[in-house]
N, C-alpha and C. Protein backbone atom coordinates (compact mmCIF):
# COMPACT_ATOMS: atom_id res chain seq x y z
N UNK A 1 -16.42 7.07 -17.75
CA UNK A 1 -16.38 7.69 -16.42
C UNK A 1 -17.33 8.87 -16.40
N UNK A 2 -18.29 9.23 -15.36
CA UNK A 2 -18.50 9.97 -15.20
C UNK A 2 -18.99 10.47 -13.46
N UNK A 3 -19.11 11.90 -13.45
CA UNK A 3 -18.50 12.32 -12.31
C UNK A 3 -20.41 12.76 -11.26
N UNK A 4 -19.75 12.83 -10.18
CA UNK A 4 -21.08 13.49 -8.84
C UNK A 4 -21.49 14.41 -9.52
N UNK A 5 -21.45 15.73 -10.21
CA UNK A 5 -22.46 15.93 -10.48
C UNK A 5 -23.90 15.95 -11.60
N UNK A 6 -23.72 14.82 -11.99
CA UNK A 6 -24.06 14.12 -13.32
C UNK A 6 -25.04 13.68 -12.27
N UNK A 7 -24.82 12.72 -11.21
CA UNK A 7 -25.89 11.98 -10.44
C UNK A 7 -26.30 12.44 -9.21
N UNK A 8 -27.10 13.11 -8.97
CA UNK A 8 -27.68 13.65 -7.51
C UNK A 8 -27.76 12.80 -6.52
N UNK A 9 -28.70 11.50 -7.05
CA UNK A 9 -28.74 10.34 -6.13
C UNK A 9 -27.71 9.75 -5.74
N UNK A 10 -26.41 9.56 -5.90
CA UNK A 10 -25.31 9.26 -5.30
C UNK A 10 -24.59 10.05 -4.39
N UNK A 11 -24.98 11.10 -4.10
CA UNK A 11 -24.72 12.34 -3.24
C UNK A 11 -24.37 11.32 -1.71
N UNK A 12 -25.49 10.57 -1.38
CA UNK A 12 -25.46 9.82 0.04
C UNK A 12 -24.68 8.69 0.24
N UNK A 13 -24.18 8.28 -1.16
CA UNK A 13 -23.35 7.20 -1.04
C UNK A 13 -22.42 7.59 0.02
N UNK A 14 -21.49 6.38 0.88
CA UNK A 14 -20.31 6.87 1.92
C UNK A 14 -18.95 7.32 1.36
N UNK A 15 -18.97 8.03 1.83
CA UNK A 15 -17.59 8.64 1.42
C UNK A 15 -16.59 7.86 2.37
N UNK A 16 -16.59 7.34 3.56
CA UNK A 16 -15.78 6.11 3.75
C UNK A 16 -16.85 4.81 4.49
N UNK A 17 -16.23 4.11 3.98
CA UNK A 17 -16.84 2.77 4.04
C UNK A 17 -15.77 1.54 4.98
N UNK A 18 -16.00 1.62 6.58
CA UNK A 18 -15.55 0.93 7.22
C UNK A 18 -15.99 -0.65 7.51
N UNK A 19 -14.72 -1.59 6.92
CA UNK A 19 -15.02 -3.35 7.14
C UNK A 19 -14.41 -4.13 7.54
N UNK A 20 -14.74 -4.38 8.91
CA UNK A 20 -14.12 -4.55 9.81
C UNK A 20 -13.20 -3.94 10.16
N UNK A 21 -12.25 -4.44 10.48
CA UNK A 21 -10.77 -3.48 11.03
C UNK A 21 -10.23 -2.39 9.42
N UNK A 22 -10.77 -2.56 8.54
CA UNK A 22 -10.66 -1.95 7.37
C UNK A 22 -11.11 -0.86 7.10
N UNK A 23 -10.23 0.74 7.06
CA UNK A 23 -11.13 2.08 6.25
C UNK A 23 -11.21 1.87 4.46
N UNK A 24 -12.07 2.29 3.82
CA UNK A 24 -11.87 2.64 2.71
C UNK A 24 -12.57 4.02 2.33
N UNK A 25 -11.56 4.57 1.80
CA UNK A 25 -11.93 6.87 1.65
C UNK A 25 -12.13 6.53 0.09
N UNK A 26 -13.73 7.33 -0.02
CA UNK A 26 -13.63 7.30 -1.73
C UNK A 26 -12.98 8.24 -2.33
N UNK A 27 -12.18 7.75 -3.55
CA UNK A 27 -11.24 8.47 -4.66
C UNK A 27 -11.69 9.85 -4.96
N UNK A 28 -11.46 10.81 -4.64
CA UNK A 28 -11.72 12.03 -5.67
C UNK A 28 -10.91 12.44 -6.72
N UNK A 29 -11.08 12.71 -7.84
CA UNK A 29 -10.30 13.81 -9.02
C UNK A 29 -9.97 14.63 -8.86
N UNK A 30 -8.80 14.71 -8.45
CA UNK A 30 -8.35 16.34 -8.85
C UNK A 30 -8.39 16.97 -7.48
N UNK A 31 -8.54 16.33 -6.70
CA UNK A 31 -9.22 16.93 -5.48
C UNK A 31 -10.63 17.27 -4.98
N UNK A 32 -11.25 17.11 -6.03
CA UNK A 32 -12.80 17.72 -5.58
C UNK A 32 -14.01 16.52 -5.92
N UNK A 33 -13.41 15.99 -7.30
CA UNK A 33 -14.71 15.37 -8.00
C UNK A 33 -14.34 13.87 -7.61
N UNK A 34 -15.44 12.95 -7.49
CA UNK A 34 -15.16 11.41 -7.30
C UNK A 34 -15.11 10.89 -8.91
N UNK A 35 -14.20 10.09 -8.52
CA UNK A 35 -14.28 8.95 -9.77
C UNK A 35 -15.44 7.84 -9.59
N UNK A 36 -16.26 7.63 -10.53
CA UNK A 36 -17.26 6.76 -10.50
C UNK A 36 -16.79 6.05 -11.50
N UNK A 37 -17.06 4.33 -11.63
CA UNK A 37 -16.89 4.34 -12.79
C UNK A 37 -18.16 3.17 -13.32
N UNK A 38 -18.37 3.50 -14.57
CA UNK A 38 -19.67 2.37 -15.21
C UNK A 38 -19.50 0.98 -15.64
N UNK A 39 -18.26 0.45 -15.75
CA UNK A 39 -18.01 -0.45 -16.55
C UNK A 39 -18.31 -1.86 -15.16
N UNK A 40 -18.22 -2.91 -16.54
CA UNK A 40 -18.80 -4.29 -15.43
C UNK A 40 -16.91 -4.82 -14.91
N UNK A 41 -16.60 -5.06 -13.95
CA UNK A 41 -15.70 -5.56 -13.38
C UNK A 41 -15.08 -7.27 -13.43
N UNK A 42 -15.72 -7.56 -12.93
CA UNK A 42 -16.51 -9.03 -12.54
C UNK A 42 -15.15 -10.23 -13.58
N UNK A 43 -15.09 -9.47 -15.30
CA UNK A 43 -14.65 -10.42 -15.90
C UNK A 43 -12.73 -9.80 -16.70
N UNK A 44 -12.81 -8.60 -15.77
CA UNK A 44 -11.32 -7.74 -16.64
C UNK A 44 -10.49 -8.66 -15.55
N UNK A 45 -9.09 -8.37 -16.52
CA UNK A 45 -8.36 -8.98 -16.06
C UNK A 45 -7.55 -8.11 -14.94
N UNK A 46 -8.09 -7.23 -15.15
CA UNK A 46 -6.94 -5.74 -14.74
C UNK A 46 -7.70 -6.14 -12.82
N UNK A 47 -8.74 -6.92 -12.56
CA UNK A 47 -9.22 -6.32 -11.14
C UNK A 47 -9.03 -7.82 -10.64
N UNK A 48 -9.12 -8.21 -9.11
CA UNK A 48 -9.14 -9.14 -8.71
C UNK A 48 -10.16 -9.33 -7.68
N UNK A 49 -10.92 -10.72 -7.60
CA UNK A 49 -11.77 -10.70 -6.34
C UNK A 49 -10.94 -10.32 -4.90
N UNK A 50 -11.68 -9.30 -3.74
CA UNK A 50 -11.34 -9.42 -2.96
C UNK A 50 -12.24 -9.90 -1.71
N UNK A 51 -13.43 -9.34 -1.54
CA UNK A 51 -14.17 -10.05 -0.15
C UNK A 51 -15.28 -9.90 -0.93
N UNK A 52 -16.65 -10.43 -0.17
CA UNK A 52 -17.97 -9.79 -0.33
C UNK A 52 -18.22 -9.59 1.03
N UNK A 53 -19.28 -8.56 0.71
CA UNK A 53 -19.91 -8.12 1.92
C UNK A 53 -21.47 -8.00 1.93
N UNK A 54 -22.07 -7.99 2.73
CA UNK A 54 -23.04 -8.30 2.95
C UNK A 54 -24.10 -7.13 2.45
N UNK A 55 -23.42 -5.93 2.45
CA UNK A 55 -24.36 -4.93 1.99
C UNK A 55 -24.04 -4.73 0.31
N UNK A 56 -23.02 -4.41 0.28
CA UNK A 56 -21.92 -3.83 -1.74
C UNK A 56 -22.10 -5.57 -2.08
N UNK A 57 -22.09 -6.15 -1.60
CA UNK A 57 -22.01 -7.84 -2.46
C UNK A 57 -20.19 -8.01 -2.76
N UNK A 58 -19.87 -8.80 -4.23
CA UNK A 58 -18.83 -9.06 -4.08
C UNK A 58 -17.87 -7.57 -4.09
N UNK A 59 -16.80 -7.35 -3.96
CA UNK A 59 -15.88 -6.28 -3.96
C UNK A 59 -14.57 -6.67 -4.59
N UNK A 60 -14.36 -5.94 -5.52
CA UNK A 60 -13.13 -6.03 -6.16
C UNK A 60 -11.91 -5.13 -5.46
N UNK A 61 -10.83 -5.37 -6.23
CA UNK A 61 -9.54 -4.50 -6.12
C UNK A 61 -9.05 -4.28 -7.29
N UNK A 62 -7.61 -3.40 -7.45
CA UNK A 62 -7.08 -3.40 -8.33
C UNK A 62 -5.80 -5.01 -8.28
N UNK A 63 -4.85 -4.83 -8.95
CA UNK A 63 -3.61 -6.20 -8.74
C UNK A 63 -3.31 -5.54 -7.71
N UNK A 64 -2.97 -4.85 -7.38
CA UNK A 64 -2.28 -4.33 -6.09
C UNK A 64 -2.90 -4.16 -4.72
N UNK A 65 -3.95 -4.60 -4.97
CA UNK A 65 -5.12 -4.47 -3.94
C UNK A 65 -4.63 -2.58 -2.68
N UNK A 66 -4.54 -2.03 -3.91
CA UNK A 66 -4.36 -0.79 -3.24
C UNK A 66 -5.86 0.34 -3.43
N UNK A 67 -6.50 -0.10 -4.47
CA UNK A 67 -7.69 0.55 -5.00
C UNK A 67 -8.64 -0.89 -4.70
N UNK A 68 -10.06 -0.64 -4.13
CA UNK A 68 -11.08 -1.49 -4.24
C UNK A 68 -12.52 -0.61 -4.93
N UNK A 69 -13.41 -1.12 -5.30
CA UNK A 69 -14.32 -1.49 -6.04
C UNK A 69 -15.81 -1.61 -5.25
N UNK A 70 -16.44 -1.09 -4.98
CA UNK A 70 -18.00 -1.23 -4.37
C UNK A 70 -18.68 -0.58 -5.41
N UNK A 71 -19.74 -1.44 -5.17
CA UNK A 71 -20.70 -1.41 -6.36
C UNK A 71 -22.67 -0.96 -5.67
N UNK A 72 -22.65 -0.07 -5.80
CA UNK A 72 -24.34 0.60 -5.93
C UNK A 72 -24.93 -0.08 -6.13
N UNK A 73 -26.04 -0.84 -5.33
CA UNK A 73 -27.25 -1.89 -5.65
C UNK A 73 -28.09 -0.98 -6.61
N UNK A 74 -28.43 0.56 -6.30
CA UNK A 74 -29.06 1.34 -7.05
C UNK A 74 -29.54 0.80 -8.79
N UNK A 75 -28.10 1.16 -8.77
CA UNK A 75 -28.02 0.37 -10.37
C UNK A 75 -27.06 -0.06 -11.03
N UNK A 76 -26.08 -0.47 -9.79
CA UNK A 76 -24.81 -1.28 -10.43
C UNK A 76 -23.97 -0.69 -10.70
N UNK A 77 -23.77 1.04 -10.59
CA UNK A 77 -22.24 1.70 -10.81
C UNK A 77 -21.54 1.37 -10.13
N UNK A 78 -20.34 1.46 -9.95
CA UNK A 78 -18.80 0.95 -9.13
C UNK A 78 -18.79 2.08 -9.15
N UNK A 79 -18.21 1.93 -7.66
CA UNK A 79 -17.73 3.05 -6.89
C UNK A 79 -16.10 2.74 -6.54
N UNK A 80 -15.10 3.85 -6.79
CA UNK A 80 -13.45 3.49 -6.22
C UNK A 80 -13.26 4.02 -5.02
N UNK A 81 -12.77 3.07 -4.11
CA UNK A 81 -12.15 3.32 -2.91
C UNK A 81 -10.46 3.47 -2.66
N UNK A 82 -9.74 3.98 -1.86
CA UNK A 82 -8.43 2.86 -1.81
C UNK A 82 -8.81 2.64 -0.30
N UNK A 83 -8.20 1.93 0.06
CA UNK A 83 -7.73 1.29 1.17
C UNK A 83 -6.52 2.18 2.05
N UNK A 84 -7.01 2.62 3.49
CA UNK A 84 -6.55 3.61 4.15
C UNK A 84 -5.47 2.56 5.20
N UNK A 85 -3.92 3.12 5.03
CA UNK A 85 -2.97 2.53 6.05
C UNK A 85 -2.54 3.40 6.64
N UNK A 86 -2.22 3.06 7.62
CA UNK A 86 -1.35 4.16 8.91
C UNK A 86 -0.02 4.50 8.04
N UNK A 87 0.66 3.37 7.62
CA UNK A 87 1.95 3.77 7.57
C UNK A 87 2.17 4.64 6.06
N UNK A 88 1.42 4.44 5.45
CA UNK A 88 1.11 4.46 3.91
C UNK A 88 0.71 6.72 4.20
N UNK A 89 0.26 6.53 5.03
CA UNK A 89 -0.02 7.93 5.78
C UNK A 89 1.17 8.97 6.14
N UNK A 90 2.30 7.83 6.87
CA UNK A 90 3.18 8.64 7.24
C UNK A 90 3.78 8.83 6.31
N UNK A 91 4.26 7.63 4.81
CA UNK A 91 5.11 7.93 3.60
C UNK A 91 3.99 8.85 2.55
N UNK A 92 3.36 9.71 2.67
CA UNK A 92 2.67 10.24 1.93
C UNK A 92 3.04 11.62 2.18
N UNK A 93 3.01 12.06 3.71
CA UNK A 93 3.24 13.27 4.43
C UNK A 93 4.82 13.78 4.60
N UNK A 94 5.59 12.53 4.06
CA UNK A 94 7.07 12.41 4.23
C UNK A 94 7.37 12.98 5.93
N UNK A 95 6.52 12.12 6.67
CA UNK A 95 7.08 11.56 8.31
C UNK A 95 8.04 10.49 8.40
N UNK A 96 8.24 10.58 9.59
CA UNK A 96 9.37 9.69 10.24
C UNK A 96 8.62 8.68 10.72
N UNK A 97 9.00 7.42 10.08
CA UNK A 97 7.70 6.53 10.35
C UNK A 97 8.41 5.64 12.27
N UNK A 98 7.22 5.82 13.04
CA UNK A 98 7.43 6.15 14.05
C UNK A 98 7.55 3.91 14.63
N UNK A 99 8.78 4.07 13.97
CA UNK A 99 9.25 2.41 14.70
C UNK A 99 10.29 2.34 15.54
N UNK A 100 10.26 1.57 16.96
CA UNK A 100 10.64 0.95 17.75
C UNK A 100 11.80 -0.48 17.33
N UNK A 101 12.91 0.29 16.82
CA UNK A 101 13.46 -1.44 16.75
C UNK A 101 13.51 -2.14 17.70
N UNK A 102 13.88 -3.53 17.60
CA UNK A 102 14.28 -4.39 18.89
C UNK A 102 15.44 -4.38 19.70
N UNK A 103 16.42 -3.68 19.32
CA UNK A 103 17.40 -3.17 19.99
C UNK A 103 17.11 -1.89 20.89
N UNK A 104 16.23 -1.25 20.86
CA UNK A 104 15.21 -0.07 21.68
C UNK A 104 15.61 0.98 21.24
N UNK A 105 16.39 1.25 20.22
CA UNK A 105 16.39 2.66 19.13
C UNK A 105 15.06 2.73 18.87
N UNK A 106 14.75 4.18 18.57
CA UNK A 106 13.79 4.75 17.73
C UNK A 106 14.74 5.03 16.08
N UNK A 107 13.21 4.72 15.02
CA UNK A 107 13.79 4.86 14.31
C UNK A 107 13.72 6.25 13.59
N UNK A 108 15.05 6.60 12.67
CA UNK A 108 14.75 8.62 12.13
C UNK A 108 14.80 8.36 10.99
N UNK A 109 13.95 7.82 10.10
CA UNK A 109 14.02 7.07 8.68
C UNK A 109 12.92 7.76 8.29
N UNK A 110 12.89 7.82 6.66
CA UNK A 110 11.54 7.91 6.24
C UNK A 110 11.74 7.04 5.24
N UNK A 111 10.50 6.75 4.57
CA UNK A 111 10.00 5.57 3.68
C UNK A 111 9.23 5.63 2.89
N UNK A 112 9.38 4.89 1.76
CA UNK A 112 8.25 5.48 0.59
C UNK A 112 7.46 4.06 0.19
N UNK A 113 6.91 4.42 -0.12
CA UNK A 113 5.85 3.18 -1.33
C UNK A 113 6.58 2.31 -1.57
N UNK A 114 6.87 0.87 -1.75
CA UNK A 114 7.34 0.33 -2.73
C UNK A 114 6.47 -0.10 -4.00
N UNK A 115 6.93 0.57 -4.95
CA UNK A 115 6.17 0.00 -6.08
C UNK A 115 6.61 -1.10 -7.34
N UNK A 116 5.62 -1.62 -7.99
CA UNK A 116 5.90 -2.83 -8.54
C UNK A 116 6.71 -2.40 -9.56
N UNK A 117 6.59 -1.29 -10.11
CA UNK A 117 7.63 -0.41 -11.03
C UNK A 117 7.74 0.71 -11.23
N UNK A 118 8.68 0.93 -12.17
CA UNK A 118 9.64 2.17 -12.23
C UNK A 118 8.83 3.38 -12.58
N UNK A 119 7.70 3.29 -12.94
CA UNK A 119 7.19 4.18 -13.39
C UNK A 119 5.73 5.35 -12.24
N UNK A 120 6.20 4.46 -11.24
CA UNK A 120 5.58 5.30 -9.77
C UNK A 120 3.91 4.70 -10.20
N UNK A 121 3.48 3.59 -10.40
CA UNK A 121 2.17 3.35 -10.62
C UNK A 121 1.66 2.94 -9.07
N UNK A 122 0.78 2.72 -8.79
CA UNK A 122 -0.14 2.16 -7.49
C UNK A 122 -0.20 1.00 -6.84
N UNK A 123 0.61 0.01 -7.68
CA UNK A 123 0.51 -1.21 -7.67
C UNK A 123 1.67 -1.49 -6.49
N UNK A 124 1.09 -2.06 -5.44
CA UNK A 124 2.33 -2.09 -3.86
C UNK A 124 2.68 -3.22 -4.55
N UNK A 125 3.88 -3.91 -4.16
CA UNK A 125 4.43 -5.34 -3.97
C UNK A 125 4.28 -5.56 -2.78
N UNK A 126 3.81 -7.04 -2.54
CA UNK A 126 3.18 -7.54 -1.77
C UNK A 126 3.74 -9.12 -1.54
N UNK A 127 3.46 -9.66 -0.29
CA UNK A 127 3.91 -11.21 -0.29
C UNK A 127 2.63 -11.95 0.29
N UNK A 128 1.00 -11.40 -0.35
CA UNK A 128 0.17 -11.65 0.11
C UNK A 128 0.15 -12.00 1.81
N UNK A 129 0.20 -12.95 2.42
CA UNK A 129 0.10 -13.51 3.93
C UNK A 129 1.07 -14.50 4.24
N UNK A 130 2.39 -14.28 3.00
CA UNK A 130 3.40 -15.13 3.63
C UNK A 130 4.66 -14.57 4.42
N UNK A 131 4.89 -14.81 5.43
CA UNK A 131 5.92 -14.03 6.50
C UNK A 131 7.07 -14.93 6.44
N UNK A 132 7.12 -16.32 5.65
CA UNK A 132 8.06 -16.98 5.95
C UNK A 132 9.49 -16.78 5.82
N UNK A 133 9.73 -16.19 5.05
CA UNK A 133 11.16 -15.17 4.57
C UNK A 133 11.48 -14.03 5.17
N UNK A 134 10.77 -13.48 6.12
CA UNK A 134 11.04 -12.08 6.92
C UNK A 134 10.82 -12.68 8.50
N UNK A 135 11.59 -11.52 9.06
CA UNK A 135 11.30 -11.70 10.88
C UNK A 135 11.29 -10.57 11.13
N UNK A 136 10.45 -10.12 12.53
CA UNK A 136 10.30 -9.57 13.45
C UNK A 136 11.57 -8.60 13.37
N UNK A 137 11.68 -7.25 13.07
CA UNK A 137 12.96 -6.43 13.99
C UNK A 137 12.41 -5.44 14.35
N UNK A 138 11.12 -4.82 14.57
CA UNK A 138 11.17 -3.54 14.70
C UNK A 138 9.09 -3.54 15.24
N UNK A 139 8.60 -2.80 15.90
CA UNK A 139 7.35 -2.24 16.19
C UNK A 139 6.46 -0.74 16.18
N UNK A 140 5.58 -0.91 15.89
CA UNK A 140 4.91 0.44 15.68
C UNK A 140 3.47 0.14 16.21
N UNK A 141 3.06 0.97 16.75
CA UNK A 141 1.57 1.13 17.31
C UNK A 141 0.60 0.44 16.41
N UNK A 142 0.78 0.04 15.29
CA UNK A 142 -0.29 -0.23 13.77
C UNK A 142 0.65 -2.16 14.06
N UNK A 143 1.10 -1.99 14.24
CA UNK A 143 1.38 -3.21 13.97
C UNK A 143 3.42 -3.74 14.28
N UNK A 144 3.58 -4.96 14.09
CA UNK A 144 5.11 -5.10 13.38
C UNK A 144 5.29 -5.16 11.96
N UNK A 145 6.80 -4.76 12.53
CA UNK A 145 7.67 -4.18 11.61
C UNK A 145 8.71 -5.38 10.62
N UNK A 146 8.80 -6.29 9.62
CA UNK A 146 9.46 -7.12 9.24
C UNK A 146 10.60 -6.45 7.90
N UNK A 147 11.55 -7.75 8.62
CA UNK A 147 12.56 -7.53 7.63
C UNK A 147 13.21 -8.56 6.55
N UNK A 148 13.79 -9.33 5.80
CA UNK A 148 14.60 -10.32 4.96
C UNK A 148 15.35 -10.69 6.47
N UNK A 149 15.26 -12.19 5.90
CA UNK A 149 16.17 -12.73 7.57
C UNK A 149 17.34 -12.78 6.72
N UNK A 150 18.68 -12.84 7.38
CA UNK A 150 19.72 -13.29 7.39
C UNK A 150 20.53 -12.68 6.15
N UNK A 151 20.81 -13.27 5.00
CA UNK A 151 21.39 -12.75 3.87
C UNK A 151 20.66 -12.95 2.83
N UNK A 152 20.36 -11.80 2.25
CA UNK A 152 19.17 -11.96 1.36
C UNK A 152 19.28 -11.73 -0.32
N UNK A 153 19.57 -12.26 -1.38
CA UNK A 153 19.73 -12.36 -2.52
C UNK A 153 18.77 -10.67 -3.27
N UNK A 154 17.75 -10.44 -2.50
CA UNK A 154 17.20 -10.11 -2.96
C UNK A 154 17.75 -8.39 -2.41
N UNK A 155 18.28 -8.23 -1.16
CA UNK A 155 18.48 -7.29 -0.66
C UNK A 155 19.69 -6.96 -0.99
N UNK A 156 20.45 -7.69 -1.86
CA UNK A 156 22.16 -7.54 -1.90
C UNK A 156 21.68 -7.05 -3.19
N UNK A 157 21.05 -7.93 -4.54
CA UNK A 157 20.75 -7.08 -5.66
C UNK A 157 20.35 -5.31 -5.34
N UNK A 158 19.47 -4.88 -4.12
CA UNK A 158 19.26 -3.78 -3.96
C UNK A 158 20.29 -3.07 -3.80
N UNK A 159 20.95 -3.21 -2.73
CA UNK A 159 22.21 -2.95 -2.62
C UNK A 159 22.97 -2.14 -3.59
N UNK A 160 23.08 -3.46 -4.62
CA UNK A 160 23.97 -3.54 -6.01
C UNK A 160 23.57 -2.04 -7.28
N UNK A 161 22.43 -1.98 -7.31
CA UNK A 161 21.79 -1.70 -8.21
C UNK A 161 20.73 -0.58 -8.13
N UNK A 162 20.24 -0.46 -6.83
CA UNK A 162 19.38 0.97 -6.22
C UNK A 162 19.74 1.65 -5.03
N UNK A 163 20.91 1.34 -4.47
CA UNK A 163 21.22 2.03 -3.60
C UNK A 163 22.31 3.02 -3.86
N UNK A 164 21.73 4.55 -3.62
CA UNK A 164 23.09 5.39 -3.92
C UNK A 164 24.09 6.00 -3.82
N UNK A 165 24.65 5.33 -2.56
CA UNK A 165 26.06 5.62 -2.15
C UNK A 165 26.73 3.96 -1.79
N UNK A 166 26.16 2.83 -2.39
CA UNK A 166 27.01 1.73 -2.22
C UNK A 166 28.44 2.20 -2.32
N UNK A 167 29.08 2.72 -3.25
CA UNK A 167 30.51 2.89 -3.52
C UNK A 167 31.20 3.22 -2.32
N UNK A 168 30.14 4.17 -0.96
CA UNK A 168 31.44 4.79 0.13
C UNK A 168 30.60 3.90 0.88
N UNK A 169 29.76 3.32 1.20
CA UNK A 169 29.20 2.37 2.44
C UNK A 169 29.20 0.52 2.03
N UNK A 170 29.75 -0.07 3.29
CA UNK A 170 29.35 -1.47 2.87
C UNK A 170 28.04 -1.80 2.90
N UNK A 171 28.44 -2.82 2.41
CA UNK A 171 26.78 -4.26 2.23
C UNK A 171 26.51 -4.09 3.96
N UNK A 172 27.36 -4.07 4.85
CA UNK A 172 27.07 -4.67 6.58
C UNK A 172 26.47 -3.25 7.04
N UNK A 173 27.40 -2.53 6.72
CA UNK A 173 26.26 -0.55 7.15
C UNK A 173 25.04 -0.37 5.99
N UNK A 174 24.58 -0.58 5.29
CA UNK A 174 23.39 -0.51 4.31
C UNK A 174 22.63 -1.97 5.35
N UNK A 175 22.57 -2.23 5.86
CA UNK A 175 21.65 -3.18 6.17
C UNK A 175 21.55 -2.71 7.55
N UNK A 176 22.04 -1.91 8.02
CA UNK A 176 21.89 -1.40 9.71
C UNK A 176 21.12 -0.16 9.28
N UNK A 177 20.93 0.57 8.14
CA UNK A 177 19.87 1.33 7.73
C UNK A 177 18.32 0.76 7.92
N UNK A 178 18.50 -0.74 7.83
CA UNK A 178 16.77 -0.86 7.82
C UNK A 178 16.52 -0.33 6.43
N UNK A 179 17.07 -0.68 5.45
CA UNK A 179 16.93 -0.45 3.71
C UNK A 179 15.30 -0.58 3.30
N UNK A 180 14.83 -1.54 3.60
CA UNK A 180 13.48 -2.15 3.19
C UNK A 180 12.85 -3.08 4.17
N UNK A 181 11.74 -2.54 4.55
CA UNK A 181 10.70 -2.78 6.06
C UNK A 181 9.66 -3.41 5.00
N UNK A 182 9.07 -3.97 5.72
CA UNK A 182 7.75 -4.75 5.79
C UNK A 182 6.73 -4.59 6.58
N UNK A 183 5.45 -4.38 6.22
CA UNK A 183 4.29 -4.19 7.63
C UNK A 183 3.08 -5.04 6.76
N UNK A 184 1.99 -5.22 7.47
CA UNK A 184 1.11 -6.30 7.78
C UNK A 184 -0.24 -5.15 7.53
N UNK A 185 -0.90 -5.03 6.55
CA UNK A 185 -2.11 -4.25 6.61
C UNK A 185 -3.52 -4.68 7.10
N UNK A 186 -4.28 -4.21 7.12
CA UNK A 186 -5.66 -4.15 7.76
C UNK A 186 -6.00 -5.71 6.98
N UNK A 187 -6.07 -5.81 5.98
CA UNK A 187 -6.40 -6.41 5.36
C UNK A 187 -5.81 -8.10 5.17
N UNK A 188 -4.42 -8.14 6.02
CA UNK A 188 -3.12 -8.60 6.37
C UNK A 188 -2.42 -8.97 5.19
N UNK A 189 -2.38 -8.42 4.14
CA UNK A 189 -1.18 -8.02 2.69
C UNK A 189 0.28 -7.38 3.56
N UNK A 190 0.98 -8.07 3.08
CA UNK A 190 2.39 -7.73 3.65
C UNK A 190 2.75 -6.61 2.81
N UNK A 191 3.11 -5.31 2.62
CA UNK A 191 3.37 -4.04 2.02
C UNK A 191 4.89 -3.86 2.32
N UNK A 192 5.80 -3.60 1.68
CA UNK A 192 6.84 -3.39 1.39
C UNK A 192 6.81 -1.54 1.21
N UNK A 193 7.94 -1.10 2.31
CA UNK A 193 8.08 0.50 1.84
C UNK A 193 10.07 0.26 1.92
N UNK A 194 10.78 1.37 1.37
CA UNK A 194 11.55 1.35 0.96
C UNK A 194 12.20 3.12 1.66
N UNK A 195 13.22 2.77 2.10
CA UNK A 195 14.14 4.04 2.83
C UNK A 195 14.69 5.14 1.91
N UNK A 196 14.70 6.31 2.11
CA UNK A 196 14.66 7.61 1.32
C UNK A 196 16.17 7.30 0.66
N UNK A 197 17.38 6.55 1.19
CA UNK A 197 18.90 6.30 0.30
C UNK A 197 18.23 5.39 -0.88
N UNK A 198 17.28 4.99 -0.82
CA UNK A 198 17.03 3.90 -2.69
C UNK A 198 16.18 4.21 -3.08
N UNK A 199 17.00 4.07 -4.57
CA UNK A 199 15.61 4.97 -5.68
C UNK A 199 15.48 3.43 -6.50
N UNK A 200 14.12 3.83 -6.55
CA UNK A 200 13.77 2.45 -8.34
C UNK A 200 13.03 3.18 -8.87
N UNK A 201 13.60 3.02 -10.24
CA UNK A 201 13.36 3.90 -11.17
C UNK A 201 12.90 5.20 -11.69
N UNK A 202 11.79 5.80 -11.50
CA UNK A 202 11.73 7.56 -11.65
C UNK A 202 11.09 7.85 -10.58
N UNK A 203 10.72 6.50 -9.51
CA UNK A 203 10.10 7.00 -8.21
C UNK A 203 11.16 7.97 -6.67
C-alpha cells in the first residue's frame, strides 16, 4: 500500500466516480489519506468480478460488494471505492431511517448494518437479486422496503438467539418491530439492516 502523497499524478484521479444510477466516494485512511492499492486483483480469491466500464475497464469488489476496485490506465494501480447508499447513510449517522409502512405508520426505528459476522467486518449479507422469500411492507424515497413473508425459520432463530428482551416480549410483538428490513441498492443487491433491540455478536 501506498498513499497520495507518494504520487502527485494521481492527485486528479475522481474522488467520486458516478455509474449510472451508482455513487462510488474514494476510501480515505484515517480520514485524510486514500488507500491505493498495488497489487493485481483479477486472480485473489478475496475480490469478485463486478461490471466493466468503459473508461476503468473491468471493476472489481470486495465478497460483499461493499468496497469496489477501479483501476488507473496510467499504470494499473487500483484504486478503492465503496459504494454510496442512502440508507447505509442513515445507519451510519444513527437516524431514523425514514420508512412509510403499508399500514401508513411512519417508522421511529433505527438500524444498523447487517453483517456477515460477529466481528463487525464490511461484508453486508446479501440475497444478490432474489426477492422471492421477502414482500413488500414498507417505503422510502430510495426505494422499497422488504421483509421475510409469513413465518420465517430464519427470523424465529433471531428471535431465539439475538434478540434481547425475548424473555418479556412474544415471537407476535418482536415481529411488529420490523426486526430485520431489506432494501434494494443502486446496484440492485438486496442489503439486509437489522433494528437497534438485536445484537450479533460484538456488533
Amino acid at each position: 500500500m501506498f498513499y497520495e502523497s507518494d504520487r502527485n499524478f494521481f492527485k486528479n484521479f475522481e474522488d467520486v466516480i458516478n455509474y449510472k444510477n451508482s455513487k462510488f466516494i474514494r476510501t480515505r485512511e484515517n480520514n485524510y489519506e486514500y488507500k491505493i492499492f498495488d497489487f493485481e486483483i483479477k486472480n485473489n480469491n478475496n475480490f469478485l468480478f463486478a461490471f466493466n466500464d468503459s473508461e476503468f475497464g473491468d471493476v472489481y469488489s470486495d465478497l460483499g460488494r461493499r468496497y469496489f476496485y477501479f483501476k488507473n490506465s496510467f499504470d494499473g494501480t487500483v484504486f478503492e471505492y465503496y459504494l454510496y447508499m442512502e440508507l447505509d447513510a442513515y445507519s451510519r449517522h444513527g437516524l431514523v431511517f425514514p420508512i412509510i409502512w403499508n399500514n401508513g405508520e411512519k417508522n421511529d426505528n433505527f438500524y444498523k448494518n447487517f453483517y456477515s459476522s460477529g466481528d463487525c467486518s464490511n461484508s453486508y449479507i446479501k440475497f444478490g437479486n432474489d426477492l422471492d422469500m421477502l414482500e413488500v411492507t414498507g417505503k422510502t424515497s430510495y426505494g422499497n422496503i422488504y421483509e421475510y413473508k409469513g413465518n420465517s425459520n430464519a427470523l424465529e432463530s433471531i428471535y431465539k438467539d439475538n434478540y434481547w428482551n425475548s424473555e418479556n416480549n412474544s415471537y407476535e410483538d418482536f415481529i411488529k418491530l420490523h426486526p430485520i428490513i431489506f432494501w434494494k441498492n443502486s446496484l440492485g443487491d438486496v442489503v439486509m439492516f437489522y433494528s437497534q433491540d438485536i445484537c450479533f455478536g460484538n456488533c
